[in-house]
N, C-alpha and C. Protein backbone atom coordinates (compact mmCIF):
# COMPACT_ATOMS: atom_id res chain seq x y z
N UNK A 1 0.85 -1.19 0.00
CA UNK A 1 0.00 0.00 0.00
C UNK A 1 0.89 1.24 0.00
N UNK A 2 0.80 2.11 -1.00
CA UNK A 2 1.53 3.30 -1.16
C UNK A 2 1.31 4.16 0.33
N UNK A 3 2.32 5.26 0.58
CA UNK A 3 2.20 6.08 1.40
C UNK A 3 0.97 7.02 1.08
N UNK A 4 0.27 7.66 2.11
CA UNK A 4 -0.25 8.26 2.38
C UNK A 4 0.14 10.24 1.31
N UNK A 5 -0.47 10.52 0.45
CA UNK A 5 -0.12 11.51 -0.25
C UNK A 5 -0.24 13.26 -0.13
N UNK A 6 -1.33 13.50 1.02
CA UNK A 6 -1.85 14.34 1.61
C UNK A 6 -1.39 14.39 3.15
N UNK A 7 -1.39 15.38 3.39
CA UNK A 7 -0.88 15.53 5.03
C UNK A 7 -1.14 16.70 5.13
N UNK A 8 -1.61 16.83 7.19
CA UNK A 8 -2.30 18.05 7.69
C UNK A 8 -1.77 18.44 8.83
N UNK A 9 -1.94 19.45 8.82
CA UNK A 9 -1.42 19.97 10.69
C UNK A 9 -2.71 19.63 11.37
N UNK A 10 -2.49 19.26 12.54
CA UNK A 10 -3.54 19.04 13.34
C UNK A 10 -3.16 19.85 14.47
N UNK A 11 -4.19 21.03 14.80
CA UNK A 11 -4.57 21.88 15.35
C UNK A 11 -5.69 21.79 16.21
N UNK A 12 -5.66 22.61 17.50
CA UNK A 12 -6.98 23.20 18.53
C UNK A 12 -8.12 23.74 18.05
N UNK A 13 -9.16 23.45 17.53
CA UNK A 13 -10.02 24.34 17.31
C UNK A 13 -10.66 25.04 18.33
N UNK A 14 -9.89 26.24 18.91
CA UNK A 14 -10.43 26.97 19.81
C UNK A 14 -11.85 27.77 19.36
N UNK A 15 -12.56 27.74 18.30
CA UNK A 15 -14.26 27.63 18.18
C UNK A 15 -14.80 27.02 19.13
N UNK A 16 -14.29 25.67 19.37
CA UNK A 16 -14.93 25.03 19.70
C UNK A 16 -15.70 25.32 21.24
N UNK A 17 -15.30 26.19 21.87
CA UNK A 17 -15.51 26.82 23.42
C UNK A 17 -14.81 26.77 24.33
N UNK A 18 -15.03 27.40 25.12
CA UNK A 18 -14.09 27.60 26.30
C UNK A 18 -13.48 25.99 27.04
N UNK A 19 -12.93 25.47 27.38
CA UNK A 19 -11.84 24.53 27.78
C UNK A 19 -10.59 24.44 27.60
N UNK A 20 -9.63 25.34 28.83
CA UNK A 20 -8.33 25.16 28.32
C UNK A 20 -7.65 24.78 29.22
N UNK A 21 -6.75 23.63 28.94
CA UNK A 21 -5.74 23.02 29.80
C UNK A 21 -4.57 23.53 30.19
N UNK A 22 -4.04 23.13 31.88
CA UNK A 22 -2.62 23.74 32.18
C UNK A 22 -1.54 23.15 31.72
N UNK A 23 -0.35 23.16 31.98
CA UNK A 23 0.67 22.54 31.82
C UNK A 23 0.44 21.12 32.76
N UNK A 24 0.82 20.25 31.77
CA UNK A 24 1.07 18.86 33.12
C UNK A 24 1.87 18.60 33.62
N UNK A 25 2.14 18.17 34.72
CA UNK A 25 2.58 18.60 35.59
C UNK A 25 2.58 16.56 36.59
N UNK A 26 3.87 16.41 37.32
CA UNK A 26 3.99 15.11 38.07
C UNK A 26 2.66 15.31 39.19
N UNK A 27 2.40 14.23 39.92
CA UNK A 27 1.87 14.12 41.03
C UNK A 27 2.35 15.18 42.50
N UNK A 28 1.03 15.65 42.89
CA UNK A 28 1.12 16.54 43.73
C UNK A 28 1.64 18.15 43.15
N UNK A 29 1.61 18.24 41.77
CA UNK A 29 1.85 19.70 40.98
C UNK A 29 2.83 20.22 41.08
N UNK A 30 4.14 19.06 40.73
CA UNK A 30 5.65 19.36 40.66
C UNK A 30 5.49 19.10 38.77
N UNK A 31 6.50 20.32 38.71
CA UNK A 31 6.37 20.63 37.41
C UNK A 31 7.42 19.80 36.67
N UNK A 32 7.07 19.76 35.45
CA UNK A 32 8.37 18.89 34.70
C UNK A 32 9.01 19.79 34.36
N UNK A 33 10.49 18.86 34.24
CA UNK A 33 11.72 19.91 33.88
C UNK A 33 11.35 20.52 32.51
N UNK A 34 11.37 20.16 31.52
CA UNK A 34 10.69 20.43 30.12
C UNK A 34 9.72 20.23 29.50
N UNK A 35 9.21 21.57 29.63
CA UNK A 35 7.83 21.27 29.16
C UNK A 35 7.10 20.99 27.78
N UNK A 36 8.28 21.17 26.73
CA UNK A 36 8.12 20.53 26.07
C UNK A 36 8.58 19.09 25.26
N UNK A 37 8.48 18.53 26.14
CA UNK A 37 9.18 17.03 26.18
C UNK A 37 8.23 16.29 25.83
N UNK A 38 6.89 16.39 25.79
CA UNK A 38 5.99 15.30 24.86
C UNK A 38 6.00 16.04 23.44
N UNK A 39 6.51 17.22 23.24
CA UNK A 39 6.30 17.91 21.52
C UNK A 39 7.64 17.66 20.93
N UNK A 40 8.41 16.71 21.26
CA UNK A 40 9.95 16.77 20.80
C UNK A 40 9.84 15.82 19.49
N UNK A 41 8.74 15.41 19.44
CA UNK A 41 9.05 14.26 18.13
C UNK A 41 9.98 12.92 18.30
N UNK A 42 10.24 12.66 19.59
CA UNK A 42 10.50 11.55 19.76
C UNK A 42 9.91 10.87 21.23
N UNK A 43 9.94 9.42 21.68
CA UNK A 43 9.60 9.10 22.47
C UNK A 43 10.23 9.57 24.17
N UNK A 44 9.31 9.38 24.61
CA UNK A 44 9.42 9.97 26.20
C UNK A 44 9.68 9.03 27.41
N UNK A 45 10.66 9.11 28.28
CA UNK A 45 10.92 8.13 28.84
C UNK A 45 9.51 8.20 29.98
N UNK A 46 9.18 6.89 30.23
CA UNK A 46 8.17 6.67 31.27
C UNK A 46 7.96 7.42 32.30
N UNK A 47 6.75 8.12 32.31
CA UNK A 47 6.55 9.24 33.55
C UNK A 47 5.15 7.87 33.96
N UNK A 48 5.64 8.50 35.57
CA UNK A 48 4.27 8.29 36.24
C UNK A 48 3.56 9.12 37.27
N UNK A 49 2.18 8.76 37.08
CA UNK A 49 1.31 9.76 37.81
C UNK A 49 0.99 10.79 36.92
N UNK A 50 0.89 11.28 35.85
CA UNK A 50 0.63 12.81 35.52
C UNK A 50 -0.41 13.14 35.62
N UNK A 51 -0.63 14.76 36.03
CA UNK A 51 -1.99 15.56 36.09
C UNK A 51 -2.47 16.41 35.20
N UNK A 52 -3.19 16.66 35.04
CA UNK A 52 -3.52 18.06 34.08
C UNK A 52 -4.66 18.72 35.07
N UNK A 53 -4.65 20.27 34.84
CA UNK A 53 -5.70 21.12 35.50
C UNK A 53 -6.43 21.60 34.41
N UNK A 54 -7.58 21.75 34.84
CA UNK A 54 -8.68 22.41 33.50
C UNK A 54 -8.39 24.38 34.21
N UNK A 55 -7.94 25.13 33.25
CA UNK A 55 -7.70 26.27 33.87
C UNK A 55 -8.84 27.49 33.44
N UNK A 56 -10.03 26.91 32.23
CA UNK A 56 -10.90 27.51 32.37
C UNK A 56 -11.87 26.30 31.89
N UNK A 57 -12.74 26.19 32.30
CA UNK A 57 -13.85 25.39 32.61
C UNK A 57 -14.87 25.40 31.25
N UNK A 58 -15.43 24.46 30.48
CA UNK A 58 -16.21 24.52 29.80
C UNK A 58 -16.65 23.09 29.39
N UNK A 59 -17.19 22.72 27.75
CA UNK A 59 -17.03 21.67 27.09
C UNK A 59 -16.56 20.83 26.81
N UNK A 60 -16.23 19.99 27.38
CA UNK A 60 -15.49 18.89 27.19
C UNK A 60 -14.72 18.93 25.82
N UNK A 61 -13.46 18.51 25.28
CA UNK A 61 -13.12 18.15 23.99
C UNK A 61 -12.17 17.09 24.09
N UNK A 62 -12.33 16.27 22.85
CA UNK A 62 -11.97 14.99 22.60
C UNK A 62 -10.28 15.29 22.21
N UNK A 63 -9.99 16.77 22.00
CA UNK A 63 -9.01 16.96 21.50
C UNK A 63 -8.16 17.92 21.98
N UNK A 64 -7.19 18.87 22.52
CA UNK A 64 -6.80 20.11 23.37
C UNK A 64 -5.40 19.90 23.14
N UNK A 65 -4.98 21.52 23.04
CA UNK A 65 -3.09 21.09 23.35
C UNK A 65 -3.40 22.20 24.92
N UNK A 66 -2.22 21.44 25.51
CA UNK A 66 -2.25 21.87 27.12
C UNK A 66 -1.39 22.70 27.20
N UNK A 67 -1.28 23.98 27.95
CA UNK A 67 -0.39 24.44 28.67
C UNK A 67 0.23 25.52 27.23
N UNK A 68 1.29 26.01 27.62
CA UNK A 68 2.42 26.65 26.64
C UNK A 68 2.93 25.82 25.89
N UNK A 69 3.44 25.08 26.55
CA UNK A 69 3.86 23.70 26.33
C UNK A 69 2.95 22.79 24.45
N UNK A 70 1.49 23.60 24.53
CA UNK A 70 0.97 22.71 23.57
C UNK A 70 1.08 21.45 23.63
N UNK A 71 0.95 20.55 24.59
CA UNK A 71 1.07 19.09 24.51
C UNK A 71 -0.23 18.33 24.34
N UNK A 72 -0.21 17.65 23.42
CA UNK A 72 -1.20 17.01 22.77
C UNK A 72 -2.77 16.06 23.77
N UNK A 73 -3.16 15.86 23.87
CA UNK A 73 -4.34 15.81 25.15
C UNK A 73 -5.38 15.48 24.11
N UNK A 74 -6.05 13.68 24.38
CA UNK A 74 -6.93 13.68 23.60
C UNK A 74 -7.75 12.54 24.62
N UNK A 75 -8.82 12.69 24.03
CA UNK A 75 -9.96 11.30 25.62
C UNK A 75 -9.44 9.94 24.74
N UNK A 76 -9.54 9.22 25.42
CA UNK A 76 -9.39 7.70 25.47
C UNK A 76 -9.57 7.29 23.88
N UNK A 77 -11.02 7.40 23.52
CA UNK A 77 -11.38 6.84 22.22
C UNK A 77 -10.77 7.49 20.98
N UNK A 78 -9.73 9.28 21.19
CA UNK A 78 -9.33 9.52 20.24
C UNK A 78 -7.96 8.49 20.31
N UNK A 79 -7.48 8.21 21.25
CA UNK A 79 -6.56 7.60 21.96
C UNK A 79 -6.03 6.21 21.22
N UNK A 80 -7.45 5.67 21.16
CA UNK A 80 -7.83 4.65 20.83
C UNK A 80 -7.92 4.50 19.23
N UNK A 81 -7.93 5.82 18.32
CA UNK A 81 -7.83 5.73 17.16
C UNK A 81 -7.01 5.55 16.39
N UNK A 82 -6.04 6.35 17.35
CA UNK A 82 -4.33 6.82 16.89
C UNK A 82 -3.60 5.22 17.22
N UNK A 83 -4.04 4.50 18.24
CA UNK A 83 -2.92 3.26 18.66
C UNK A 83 -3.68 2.68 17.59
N UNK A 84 -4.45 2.24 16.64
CA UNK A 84 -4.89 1.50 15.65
C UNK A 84 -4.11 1.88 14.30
N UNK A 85 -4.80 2.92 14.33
CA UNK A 85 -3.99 3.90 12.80
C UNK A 85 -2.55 3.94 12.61
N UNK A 86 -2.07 4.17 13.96
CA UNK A 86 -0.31 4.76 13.65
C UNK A 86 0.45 3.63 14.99
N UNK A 87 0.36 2.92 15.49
CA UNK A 87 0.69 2.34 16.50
C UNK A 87 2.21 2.33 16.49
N UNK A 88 3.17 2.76 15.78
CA UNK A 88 4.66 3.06 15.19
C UNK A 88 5.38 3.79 15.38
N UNK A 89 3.78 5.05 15.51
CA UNK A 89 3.90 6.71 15.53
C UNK A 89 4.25 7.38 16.52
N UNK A 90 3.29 6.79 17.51
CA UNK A 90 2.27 7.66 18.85
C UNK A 90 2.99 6.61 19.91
N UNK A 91 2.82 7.53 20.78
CA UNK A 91 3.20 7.07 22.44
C UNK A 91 2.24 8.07 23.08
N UNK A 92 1.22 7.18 23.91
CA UNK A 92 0.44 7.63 24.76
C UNK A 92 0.44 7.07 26.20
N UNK A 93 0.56 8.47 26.88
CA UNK A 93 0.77 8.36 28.33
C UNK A 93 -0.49 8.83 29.25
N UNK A 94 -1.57 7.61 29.86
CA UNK A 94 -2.52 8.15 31.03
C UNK A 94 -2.02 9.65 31.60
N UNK A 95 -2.88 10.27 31.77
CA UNK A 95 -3.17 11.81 32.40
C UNK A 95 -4.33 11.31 32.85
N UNK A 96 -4.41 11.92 34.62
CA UNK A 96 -5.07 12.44 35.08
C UNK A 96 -5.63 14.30 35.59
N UNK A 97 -7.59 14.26 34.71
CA UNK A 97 -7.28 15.32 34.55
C UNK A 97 -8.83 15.78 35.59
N UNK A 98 -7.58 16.64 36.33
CA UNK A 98 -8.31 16.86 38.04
C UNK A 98 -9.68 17.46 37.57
N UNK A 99 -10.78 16.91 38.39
CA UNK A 99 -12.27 16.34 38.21
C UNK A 99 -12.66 15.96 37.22
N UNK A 100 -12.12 15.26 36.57
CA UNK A 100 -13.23 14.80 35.35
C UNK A 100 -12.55 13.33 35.48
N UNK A 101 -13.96 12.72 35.26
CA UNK A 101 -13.37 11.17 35.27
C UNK A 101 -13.83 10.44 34.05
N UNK A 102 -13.87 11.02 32.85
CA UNK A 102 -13.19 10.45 32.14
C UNK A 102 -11.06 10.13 31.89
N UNK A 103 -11.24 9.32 30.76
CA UNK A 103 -9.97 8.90 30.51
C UNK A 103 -8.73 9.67 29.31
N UNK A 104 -8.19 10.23 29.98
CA UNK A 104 -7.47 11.15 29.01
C UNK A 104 -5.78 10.70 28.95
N UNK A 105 -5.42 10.96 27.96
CA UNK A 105 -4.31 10.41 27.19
C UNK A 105 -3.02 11.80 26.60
N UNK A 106 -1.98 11.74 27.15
CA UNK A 106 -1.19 12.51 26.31
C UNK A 106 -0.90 11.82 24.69
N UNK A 107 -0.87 12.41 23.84
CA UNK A 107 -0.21 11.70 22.91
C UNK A 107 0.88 12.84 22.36
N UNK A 108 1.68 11.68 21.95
CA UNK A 108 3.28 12.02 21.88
C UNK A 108 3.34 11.33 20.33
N UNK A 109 3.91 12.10 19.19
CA UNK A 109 4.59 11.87 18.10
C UNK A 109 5.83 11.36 17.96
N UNK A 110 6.44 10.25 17.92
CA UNK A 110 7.50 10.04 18.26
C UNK A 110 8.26 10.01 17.31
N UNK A 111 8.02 10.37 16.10
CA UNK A 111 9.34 10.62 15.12
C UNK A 111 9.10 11.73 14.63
N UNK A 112 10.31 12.75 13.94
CA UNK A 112 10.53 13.79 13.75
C UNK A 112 11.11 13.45 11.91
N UNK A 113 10.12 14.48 11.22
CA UNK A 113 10.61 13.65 9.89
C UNK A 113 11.05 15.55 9.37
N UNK A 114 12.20 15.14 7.99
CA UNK A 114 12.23 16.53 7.51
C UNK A 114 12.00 16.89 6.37
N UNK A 115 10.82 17.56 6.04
CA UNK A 115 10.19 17.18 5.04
C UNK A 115 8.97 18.88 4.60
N UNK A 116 9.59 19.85 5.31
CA UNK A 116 9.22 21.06 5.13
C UNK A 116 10.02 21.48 4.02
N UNK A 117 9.27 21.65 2.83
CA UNK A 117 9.39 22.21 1.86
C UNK A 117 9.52 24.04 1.91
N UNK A 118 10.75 24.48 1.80
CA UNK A 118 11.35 25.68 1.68
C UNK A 118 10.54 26.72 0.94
N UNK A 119 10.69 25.90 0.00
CA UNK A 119 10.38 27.37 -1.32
C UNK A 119 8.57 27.14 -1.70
N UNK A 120 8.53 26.22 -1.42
CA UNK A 120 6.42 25.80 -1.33
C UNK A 120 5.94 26.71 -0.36
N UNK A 121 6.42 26.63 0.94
CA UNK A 121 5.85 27.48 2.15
C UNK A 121 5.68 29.05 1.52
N UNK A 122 4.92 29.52 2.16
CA UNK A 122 5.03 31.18 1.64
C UNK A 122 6.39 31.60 2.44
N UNK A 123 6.65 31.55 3.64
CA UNK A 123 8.17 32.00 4.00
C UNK A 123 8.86 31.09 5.06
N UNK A 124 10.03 31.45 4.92
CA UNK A 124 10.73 30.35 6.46
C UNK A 124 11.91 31.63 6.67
N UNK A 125 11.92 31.37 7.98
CA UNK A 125 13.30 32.06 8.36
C UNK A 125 14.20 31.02 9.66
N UNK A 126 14.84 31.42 9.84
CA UNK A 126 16.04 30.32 10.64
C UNK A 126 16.77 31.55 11.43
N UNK A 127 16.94 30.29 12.44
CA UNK A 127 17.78 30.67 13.60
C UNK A 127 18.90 31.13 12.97
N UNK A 128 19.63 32.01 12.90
CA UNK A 128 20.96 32.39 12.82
C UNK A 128 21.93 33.06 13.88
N UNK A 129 23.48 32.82 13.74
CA UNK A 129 24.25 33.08 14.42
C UNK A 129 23.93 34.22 15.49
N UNK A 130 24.15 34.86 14.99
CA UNK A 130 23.63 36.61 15.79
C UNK A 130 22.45 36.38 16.27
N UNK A 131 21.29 35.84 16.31
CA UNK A 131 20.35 35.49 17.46
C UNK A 131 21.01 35.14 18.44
N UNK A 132 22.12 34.24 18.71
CA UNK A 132 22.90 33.94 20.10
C UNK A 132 21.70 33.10 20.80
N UNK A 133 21.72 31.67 20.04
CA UNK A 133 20.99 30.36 20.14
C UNK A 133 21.40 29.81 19.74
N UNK A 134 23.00 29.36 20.15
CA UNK A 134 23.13 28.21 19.68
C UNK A 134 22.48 26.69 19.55
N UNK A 135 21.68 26.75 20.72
CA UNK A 135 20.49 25.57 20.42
C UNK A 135 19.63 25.14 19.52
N UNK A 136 19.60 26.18 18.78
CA UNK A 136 18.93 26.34 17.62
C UNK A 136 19.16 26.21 16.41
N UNK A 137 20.29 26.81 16.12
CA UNK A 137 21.26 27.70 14.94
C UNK A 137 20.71 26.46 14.06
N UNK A 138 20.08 26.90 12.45
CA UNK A 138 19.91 26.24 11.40
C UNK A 138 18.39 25.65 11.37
N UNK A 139 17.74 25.44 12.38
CA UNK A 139 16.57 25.05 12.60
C UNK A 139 15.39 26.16 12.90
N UNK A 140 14.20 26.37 12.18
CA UNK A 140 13.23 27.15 11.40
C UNK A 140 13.11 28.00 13.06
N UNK A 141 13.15 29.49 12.42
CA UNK A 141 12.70 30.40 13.74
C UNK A 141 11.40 30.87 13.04
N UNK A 142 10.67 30.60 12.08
CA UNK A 142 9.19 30.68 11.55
C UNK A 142 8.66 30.20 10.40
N UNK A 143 7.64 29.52 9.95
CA UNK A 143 7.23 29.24 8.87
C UNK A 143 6.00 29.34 8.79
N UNK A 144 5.48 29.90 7.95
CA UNK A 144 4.20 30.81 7.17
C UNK A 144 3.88 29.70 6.10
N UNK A 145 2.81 29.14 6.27
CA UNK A 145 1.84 28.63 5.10
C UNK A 145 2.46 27.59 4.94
N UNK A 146 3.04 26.51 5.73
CA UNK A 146 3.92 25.50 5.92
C UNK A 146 3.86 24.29 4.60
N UNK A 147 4.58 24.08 3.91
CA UNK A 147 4.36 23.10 3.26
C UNK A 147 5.33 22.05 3.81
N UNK A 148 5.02 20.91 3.10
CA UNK A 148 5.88 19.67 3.25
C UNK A 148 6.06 18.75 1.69
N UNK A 149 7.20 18.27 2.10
CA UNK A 149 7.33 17.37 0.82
C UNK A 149 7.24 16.14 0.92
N UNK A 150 5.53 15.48 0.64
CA UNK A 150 5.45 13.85 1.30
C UNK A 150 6.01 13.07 0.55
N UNK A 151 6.86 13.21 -0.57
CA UNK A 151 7.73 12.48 -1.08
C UNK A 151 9.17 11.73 0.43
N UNK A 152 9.16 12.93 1.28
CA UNK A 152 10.10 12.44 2.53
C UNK A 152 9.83 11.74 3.30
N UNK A 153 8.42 11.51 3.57
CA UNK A 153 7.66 11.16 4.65
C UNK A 153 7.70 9.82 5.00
N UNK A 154 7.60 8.87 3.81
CA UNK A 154 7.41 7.67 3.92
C UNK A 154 6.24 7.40 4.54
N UNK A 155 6.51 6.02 5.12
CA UNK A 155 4.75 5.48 5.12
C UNK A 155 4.54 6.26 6.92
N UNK A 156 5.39 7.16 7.38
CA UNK A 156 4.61 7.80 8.60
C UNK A 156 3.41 8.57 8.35
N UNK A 157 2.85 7.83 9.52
CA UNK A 157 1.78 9.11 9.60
C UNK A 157 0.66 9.66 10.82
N UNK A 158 1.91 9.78 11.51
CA UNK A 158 2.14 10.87 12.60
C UNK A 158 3.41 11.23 12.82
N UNK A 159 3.52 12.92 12.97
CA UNK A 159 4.70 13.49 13.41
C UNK A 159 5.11 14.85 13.74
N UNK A 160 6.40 14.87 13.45
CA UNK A 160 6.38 16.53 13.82
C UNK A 160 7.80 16.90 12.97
N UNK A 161 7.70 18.04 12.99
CA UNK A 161 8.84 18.22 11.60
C UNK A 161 9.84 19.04 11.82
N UNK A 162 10.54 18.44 11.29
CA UNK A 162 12.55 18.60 11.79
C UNK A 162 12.36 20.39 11.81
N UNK A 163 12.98 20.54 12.81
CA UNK A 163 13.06 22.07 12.48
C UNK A 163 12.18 23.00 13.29
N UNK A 164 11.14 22.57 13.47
CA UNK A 164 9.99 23.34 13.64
C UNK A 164 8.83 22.18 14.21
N UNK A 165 9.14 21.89 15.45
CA UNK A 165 8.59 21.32 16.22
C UNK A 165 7.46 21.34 16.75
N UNK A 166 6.99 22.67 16.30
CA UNK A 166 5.68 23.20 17.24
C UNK A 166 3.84 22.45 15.96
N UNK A 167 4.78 22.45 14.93
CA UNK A 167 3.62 21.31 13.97
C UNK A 167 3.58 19.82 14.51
N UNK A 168 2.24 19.26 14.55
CA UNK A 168 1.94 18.04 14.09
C UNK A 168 0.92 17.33 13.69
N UNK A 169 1.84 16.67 12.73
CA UNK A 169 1.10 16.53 11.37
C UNK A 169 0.62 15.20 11.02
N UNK A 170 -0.49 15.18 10.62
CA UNK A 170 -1.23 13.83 10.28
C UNK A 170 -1.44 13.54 8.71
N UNK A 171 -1.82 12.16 8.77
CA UNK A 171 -1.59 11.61 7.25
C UNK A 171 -2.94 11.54 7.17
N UNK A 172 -3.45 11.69 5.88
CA UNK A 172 -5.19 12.49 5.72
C UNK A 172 -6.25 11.03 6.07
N UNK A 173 -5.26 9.57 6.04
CA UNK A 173 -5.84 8.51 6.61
C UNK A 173 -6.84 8.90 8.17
N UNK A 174 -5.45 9.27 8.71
CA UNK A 174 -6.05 9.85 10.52
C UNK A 174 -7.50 10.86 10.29
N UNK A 175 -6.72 11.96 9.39
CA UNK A 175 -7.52 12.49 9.53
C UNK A 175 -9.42 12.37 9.12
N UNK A 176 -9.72 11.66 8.15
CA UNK A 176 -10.67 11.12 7.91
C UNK A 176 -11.18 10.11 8.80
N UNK A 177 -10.23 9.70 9.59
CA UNK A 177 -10.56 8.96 11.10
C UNK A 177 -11.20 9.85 11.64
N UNK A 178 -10.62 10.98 11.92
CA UNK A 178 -10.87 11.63 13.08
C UNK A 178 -12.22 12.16 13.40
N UNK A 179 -12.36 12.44 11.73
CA UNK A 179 -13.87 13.46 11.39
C UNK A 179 -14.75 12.46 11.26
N UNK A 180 -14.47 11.12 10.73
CA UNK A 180 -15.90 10.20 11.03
C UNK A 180 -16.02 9.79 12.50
N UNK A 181 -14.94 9.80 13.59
CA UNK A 181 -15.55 9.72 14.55
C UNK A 181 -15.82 11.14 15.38
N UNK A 182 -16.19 12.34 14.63
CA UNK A 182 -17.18 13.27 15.25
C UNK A 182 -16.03 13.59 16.76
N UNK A 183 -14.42 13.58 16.77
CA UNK A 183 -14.26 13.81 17.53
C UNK A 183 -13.91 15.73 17.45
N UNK A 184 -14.27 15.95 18.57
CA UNK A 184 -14.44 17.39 19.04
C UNK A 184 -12.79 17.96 19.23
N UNK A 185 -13.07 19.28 18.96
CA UNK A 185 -11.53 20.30 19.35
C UNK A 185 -10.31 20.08 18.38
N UNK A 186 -10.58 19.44 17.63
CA UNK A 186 -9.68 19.15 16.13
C UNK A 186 -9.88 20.28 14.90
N UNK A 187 -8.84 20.65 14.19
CA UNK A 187 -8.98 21.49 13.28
C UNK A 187 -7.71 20.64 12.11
N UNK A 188 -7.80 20.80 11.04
CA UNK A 188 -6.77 20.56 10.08
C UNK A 188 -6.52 21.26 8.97
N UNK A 189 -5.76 21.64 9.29
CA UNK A 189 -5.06 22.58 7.89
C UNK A 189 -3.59 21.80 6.72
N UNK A 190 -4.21 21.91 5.78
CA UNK A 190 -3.14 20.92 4.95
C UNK A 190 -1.82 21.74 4.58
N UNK A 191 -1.22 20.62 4.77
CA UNK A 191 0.81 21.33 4.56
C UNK A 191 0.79 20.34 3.73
């Protein structure tokens, strides 16, 4: 079966109403060292106990990125879509998310593919020297109208993309998952 030819960012649809999550955070609301350590595009070493706080109160959604952090936060059955679809992809870690008893799931992208198309995107700019980041240096400080080249991709399809970490991106398989199961707080925009 050929790879997947279409691919999307998968985004918050903050339409959807008020519900927004804190940063998660260990047991008893000791913070993790990095908070973005489930958006790194690779796997996460075993945490236990995690919490999440609802920091404004509303509608439930099947879907949320948490905190600053943006870390991925989806209920059980989206949970449940992704370990079927991409089981290769995704690493999902139980969250507990203080009063609600349903079952909520971090999910984590665990490979980082590079496959942002330069001159397709409307613009990219990069870390450079004189920013004084070396942590950075060479890897995207913005990209506008993001494209990708799924010629790179191979048969993934979930991830996050070299460079520019703060995307992740689904293969339009998921995504047609996602929308026949009517799950809530999802948006997709195609790269």
């Amino acid at each position: 079966m050929p790879p997947p030819s279409r691919y999307f960012r998968l985004k918050e649809d903050v339409r959807a109403g008020s519900w927004y999550l804190g940063e998660p955070s260990r047991g008893q609301g000791q913070e993790l060292e990095d908070i973005r350590e489930f958006t790194s595009g690779r796997p996460v070493r075993a945490t236990s106990s995690l919490e999440l706080s609802v920091r404004e109160p509303g509608r439930q959604r099947d879907f949320s990125m948490a905190g600053v952090g943006m870390t991925p936060v989806v209920h059980i059955r989206v949970a449940t879509l992704f370990a079927e679809q991409a089981p290769d992809d995704v690493q999902l870690i139980p969250v507990q998310l203080k009063g609600y008893p349903d079952d909520y799931q971090i999910l984590v992208a665990t490979k980082t593919v590079r496959c942002i198309d330069d001159k397709a995107s409307s613009e990219v700019e990069f870390w450079l020297p004189e920013d004084e980041r070396p942590d950075k240096l060479g890897q995207y400080r913005n990209v506008v109208d993001m494209r990708i080249d799924p010629r790179k991709v191979g048969d993934t399809k979930v991830f996050r993309t070299w460079g520019w970490s703060v995307a992740l991106i689904v293969s339009e398989d998921i995504k047609v998952a996602m929308e026949r199961a009517k799950v809530t707080g999802a948006k997709f925009e195609e790269v």
